[in-house]
PDB file of N, CA and C in Angstrom:
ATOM      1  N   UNK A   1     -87.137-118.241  20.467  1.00  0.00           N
ATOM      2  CA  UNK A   1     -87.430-117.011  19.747  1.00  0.00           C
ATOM      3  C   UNK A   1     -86.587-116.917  18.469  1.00  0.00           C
ATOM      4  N   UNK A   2     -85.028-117.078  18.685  1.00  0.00           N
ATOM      5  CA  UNK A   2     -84.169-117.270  17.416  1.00  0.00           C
ATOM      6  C   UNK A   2     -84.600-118.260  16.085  1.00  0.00           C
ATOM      7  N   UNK A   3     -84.911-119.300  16.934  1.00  0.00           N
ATOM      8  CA  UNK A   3     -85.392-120.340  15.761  1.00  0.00           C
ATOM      9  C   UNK A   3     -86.523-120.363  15.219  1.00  0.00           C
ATOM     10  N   UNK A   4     -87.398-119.545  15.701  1.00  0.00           N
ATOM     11  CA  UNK A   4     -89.571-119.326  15.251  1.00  0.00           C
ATOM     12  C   UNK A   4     -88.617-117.959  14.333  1.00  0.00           C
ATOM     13  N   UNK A   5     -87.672-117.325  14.328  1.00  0.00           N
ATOM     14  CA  UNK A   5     -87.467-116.269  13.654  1.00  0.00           C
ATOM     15  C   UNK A   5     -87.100-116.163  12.180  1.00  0.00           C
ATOM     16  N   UNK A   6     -85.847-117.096  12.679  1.00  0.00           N
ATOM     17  CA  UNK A   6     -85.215-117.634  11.658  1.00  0.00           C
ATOM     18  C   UNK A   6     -86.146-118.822  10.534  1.00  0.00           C
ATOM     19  N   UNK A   7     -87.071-119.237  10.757  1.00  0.00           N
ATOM     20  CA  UNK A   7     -88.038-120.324  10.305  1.00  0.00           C
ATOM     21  C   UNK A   7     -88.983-119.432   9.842  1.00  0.00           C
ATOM     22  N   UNK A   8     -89.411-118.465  10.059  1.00  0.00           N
ATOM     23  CA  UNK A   8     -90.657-117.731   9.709  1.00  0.00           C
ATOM     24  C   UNK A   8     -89.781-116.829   8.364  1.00  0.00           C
ATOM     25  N   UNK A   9     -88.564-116.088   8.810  1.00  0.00           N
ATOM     26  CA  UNK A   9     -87.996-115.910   7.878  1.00  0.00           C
ATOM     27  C   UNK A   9     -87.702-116.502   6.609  1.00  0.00           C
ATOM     28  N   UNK A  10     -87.143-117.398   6.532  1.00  0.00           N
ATOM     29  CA  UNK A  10     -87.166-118.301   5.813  1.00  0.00           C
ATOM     30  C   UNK A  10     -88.005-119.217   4.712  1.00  0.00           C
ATOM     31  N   UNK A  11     -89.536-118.950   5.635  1.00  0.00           N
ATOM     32  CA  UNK A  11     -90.810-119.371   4.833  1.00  0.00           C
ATOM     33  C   UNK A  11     -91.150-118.640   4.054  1.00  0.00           C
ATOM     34  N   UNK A  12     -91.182-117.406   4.777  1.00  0.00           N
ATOM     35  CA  UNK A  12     -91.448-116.457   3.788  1.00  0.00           C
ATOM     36  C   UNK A  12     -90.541-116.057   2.345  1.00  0.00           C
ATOM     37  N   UNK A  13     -89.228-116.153   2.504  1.00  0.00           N
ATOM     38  CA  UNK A  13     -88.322-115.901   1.029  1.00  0.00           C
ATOM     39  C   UNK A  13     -88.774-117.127   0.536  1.00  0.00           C
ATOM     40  N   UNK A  14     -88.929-118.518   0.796  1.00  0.00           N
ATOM     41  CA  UNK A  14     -89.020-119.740   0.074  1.00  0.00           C
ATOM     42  C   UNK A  14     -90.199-119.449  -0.810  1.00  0.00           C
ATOM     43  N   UNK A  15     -91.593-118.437   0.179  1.00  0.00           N
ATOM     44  CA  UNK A  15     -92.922-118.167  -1.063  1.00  0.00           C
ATOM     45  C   UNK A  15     -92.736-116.856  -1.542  1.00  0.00           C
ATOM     46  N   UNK A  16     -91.645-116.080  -1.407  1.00  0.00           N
ATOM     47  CA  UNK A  16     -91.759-115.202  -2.246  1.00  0.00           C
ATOM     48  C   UNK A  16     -90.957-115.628  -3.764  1.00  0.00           C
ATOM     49  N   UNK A  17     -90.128-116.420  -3.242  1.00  0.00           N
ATOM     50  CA  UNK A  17     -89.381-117.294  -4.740  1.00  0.00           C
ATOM     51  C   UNK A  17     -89.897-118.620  -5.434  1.00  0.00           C
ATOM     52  N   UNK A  18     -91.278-118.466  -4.878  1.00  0.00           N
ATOM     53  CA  UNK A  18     -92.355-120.044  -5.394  1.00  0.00           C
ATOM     54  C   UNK A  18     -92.059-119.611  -6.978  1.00  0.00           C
ATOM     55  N   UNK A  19     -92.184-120.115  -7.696  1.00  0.00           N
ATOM     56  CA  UNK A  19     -92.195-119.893  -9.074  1.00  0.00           C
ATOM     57  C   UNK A  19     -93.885-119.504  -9.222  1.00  0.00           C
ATOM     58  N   UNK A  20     -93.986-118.998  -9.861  1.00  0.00           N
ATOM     59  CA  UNK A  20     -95.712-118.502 -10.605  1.00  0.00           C
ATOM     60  C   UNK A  20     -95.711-118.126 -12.224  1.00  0.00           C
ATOM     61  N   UNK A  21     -96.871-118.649 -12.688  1.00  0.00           N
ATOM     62  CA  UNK A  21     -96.826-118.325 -13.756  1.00  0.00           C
ATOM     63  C   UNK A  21     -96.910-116.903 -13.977  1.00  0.00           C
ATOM     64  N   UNK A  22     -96.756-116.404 -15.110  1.00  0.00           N
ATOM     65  CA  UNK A  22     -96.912-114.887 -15.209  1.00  0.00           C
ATOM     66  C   UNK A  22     -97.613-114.512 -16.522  1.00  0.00           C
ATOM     67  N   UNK A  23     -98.346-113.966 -16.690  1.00  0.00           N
ATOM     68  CA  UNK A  23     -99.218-114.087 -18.225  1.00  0.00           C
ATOM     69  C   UNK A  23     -98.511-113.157 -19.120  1.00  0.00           C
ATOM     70  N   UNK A  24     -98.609-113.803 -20.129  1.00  0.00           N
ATOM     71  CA  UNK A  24     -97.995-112.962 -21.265  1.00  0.00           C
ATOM     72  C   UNK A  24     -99.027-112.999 -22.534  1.00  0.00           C
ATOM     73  N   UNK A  25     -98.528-111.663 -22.953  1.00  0.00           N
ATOM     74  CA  UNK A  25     -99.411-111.210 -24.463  1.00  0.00           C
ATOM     75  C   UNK A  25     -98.649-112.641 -25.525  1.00  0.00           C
ATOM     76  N   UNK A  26     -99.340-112.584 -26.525  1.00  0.00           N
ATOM     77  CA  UNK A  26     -98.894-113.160 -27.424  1.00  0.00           C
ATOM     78  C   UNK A  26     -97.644-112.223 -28.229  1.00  0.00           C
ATOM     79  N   UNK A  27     -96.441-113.091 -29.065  1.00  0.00           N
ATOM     80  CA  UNK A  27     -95.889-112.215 -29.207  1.00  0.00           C
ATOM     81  C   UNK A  27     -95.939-111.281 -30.390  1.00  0.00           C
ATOM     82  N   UNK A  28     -95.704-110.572 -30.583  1.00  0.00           N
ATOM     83  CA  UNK A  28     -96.294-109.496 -31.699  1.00  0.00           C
ATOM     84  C   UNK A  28     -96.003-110.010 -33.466  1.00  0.00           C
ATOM     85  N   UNK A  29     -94.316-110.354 -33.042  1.00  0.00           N
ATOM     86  CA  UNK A  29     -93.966-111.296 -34.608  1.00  0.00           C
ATOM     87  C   UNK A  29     -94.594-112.552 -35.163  1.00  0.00           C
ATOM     88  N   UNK A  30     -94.804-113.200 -33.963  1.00  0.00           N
ATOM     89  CA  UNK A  30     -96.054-114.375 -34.260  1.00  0.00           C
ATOM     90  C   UNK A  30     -96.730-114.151 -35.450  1.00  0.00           C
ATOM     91  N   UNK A  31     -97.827-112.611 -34.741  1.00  0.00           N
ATOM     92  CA  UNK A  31     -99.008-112.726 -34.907  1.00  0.00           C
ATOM     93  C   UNK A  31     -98.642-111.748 -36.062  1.00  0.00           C
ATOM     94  N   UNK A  32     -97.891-111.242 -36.482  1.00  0.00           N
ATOM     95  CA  UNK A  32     -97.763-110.496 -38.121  1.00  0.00           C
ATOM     96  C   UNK A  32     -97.155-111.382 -38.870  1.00  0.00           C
ATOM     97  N   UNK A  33     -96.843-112.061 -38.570  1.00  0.00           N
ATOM     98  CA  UNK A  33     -96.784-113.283 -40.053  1.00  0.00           C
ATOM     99  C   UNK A  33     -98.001-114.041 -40.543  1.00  0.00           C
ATOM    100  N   UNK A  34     -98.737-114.087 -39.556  1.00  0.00           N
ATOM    101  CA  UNK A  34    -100.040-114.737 -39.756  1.00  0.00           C
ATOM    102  C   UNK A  34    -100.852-113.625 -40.389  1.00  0.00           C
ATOM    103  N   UNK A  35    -100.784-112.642 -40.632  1.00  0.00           N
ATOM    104  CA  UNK A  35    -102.076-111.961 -40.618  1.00  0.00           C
ATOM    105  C   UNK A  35    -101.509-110.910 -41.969  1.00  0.00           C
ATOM    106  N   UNK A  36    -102.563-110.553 -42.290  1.00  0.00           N
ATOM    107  CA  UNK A  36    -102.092-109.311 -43.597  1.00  0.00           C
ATOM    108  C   UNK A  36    -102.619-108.142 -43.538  1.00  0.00           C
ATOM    109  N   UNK A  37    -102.536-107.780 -41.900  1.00  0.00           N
ATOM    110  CA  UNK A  37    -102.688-106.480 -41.560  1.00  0.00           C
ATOM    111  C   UNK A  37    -101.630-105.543 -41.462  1.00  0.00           C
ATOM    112  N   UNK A  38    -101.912-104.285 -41.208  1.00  0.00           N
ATOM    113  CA  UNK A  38    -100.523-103.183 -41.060  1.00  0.00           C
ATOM    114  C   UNK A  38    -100.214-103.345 -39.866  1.00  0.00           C
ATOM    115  N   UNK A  39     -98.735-102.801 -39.248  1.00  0.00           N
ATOM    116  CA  UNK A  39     -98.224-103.004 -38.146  1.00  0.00           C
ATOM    117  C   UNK A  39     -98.716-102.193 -37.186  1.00  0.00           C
ATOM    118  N   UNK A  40     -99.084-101.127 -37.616  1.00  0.00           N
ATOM    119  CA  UNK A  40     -99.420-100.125 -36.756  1.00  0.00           C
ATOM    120  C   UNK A  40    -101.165-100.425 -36.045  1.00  0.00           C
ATOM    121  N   UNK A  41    -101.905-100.984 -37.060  1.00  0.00           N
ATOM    122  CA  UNK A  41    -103.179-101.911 -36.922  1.00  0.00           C
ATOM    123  C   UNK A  41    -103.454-103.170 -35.865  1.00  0.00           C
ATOM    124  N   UNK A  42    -101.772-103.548 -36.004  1.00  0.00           N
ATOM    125  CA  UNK A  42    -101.697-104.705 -35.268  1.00  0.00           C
ATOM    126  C   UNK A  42    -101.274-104.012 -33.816  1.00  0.00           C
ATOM    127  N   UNK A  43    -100.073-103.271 -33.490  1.00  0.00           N
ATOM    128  CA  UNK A  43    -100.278-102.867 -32.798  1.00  0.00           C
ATOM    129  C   UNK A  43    -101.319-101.741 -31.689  1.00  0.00           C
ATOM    130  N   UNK A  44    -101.921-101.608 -32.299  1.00  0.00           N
ATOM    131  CA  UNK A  44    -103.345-100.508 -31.539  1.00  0.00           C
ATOM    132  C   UNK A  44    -104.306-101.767 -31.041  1.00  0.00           C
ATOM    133  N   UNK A  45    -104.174-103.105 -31.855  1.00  0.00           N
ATOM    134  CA  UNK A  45    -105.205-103.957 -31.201  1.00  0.00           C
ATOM    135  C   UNK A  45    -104.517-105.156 -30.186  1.00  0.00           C
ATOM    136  N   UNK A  46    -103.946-104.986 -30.051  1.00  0.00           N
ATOM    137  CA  UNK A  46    -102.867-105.317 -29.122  1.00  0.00           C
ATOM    138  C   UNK A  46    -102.389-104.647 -27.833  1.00  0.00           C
ATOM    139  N   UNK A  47    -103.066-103.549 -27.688  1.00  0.00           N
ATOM    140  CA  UNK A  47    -102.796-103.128 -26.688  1.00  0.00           C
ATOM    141  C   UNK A  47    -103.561-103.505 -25.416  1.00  0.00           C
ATOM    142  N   UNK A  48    -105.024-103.681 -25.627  1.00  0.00           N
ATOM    143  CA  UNK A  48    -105.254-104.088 -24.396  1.00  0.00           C
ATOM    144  C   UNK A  48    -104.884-105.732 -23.638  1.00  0.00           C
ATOM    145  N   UNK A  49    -104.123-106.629 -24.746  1.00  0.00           N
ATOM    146  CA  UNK A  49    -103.781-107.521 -24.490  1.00  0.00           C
ATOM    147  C   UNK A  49    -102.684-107.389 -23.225  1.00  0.00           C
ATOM    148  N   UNK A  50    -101.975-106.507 -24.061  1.00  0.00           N
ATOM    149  CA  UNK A  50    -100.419-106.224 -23.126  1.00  0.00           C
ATOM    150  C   UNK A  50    -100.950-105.163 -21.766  1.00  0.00           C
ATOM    151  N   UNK A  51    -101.674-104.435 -22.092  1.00  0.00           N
ATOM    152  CA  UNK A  51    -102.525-104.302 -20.142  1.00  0.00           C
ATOM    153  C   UNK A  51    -102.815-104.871 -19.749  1.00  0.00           C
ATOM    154  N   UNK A  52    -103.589-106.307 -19.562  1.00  0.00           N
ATOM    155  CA  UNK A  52    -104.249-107.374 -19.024  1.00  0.00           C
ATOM    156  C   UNK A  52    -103.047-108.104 -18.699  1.00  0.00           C
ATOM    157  N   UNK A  53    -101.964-108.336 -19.294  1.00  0.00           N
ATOM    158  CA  UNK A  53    -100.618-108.868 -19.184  1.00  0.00           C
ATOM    159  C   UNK A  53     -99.702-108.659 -18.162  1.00  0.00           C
ATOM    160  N   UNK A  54     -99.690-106.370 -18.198  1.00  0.00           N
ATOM    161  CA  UNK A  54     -99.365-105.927 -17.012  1.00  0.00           C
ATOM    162  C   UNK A  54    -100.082-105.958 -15.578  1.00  0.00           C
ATOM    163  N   UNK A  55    -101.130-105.908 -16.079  1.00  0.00           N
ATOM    164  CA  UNK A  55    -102.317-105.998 -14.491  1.00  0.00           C
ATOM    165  C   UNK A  55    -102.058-107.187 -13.921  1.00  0.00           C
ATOM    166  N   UNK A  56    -101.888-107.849 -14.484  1.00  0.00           N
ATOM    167  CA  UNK A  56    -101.793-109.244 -13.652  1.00  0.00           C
ATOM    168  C   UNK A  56    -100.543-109.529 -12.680  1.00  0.00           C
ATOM    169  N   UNK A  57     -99.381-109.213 -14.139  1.00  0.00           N
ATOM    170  CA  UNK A  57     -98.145-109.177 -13.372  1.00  0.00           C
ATOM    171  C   UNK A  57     -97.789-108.278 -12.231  1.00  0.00           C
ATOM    172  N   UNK A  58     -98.225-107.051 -12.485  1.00  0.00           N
ATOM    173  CA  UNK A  58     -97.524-106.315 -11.675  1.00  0.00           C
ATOM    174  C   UNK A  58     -98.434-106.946  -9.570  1.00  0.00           C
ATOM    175  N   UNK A  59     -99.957-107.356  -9.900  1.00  0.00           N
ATOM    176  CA  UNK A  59    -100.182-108.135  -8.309  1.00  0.00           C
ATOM    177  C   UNK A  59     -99.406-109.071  -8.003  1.00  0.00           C
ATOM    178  N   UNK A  60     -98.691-109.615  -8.698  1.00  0.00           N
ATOM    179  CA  UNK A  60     -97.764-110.912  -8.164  1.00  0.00           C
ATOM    180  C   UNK A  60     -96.884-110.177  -7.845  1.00  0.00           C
ATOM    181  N   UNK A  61     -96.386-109.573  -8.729  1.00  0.00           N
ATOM    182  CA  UNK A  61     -94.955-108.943  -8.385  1.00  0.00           C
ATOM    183  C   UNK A  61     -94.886-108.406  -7.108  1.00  0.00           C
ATOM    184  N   UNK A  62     -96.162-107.634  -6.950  1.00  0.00           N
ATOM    185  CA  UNK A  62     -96.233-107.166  -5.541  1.00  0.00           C
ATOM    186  C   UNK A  62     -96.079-107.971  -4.431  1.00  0.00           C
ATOM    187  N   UNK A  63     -96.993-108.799  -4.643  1.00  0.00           N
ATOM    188  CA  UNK A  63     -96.992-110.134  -3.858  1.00  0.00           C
ATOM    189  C   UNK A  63     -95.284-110.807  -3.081  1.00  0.00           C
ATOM    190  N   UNK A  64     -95.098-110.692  -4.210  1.00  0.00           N
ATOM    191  CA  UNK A  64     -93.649-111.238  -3.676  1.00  0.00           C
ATOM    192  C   UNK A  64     -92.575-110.232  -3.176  1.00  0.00           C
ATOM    193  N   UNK A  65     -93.171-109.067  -3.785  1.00  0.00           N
ATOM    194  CA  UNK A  65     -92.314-107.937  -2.746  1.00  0.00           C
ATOM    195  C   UNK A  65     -92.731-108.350  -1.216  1.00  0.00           C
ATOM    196  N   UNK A  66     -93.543-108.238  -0.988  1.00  0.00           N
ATOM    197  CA  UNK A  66     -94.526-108.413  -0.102  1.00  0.00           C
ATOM    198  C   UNK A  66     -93.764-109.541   0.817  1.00  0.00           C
ATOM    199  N   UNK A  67     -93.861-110.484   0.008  1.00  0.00           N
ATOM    200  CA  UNK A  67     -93.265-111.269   1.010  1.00  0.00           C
ATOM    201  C   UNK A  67     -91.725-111.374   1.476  1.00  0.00           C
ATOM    202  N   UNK A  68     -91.020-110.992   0.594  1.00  0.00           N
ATOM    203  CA  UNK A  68     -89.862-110.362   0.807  1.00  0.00           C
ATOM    204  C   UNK A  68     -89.193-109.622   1.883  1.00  0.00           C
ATOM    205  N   UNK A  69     -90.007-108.732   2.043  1.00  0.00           N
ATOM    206  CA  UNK A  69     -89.756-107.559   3.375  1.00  0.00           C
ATOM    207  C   UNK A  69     -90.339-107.991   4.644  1.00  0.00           C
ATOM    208  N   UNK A  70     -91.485-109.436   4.174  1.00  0.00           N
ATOM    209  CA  UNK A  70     -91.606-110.095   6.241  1.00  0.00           C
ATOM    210  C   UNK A  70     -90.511-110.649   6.192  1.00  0.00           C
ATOM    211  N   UNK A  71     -89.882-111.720   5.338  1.00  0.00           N
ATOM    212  CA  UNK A  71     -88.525-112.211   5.402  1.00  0.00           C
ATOM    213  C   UNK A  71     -87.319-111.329   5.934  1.00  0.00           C
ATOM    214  N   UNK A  72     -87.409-110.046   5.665  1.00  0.00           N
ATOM    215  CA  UNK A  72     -86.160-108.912   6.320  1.00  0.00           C
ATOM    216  C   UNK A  72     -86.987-108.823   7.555  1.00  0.00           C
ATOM    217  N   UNK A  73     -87.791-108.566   7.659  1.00  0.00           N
ATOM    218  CA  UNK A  73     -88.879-108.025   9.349  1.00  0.00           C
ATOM    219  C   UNK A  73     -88.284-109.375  10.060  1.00  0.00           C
ATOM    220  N   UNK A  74     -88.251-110.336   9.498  1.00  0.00           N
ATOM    221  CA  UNK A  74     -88.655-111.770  10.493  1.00  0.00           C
ATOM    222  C   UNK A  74     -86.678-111.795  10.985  1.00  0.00           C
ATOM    223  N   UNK A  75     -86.015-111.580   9.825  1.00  0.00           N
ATOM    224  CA  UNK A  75     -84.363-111.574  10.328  1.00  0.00           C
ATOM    225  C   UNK A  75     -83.779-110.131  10.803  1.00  0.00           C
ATOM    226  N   UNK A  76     -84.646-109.073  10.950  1.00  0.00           N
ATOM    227  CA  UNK A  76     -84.190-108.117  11.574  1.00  0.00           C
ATOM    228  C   UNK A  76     -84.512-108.158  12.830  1.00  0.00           C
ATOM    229  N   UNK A  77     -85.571-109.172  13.241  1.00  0.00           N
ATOM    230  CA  UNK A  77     -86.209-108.935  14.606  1.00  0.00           C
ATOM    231  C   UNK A  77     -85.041-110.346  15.240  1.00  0.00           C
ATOM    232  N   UNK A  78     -84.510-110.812  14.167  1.00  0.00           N
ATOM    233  CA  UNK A  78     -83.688-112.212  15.112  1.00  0.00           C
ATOM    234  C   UNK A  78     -82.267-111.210  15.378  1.00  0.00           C
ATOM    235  N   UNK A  79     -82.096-110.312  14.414  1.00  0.00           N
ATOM    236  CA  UNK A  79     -80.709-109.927  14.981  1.00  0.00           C
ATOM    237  C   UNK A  79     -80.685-108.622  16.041  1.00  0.00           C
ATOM    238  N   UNK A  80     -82.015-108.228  16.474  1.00  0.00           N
ATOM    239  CA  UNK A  80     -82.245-107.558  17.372  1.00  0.00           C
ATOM    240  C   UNK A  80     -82.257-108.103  18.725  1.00  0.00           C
ATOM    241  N   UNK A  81     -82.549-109.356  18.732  1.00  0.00           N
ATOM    242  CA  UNK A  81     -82.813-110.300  19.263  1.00  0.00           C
ATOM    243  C   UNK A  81     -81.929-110.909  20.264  1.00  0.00           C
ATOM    244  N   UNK A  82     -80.674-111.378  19.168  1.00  0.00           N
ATOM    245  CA  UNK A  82     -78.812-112.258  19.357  1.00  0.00           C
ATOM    246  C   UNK A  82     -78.717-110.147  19.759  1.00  0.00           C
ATOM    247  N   UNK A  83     -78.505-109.383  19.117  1.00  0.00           N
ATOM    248  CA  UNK A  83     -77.572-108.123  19.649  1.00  0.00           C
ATOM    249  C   UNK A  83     -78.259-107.951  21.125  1.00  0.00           C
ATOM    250  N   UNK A  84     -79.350-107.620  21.602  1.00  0.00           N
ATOM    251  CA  UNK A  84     -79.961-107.424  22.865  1.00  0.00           C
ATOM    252  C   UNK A  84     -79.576-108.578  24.066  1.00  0.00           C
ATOM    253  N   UNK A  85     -79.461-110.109  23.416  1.00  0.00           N
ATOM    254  CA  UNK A  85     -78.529-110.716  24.670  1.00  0.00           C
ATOM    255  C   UNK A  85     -77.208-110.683  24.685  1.00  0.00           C
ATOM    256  N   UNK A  86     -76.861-110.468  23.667  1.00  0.00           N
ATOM    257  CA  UNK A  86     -75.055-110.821  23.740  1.00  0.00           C
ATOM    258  C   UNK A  86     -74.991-109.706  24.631  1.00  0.00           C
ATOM    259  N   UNK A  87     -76.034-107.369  24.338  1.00  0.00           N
ATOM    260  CA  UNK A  87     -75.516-106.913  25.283  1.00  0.00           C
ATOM    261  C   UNK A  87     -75.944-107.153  26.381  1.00  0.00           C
ATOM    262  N   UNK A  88     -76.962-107.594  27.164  1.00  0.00           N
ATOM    263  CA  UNK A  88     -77.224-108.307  28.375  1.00  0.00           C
ATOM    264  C   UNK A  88     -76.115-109.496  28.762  1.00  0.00           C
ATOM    265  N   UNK A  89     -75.727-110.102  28.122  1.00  0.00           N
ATOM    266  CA  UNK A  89     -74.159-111.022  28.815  1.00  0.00           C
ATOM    267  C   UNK A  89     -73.280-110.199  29.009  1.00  0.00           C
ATOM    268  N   UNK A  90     -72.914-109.600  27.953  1.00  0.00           N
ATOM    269  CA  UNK A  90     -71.568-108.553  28.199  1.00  0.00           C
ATOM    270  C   UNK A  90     -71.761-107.477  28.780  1.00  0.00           C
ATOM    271  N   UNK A  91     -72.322-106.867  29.363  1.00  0.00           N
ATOM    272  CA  UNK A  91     -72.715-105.722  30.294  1.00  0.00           C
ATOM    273  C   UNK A  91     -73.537-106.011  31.208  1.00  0.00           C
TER     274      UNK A  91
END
């Protein structure tokens, strides 16, 4: 039981720290040197870039919250586990 605990734990922080790409807008200075628009122009059309940017990120992010907290579930249930026999030996 300790060791399926500790192992499941474990799997899980290893994929919540997988590396993933994460999408990003282009960056804004880039794209005003290139162009001979106003800033304020550039920024209004740019915005839905940088939502599509956040939407994406923020499901991963979740994701790896996500997996995060079975990793605490999976080592809270091992130290419930070791505390419940040690008090069954000692009492």
């Amino acid at each position: 039981m300790a060791s399926s605990s500790v192992l499941f734990s474990l799997l899980a922080a290893l994929r919540s720290f997988w590396t993933a790409r994460y999408s990003r807008a282009p960056e804004f200075t880039a794209v005003t040197a290139r162009t001979q628009s106003t800033e304020s122009w550039l920024k209004w059309r740019f915005l839905p870039n940088l939502a599509d940017a956040i939407a994406v990120n923020d499901r991963k992010l979740e994701l790896k919250v996500t997996y995060l907290r079975v990793a605490m579930v999976g080592l809270l249930v091992l130290i419930l586990d070791i505390g419940g026999y040690l008090l069954y030996e000692f009492f």
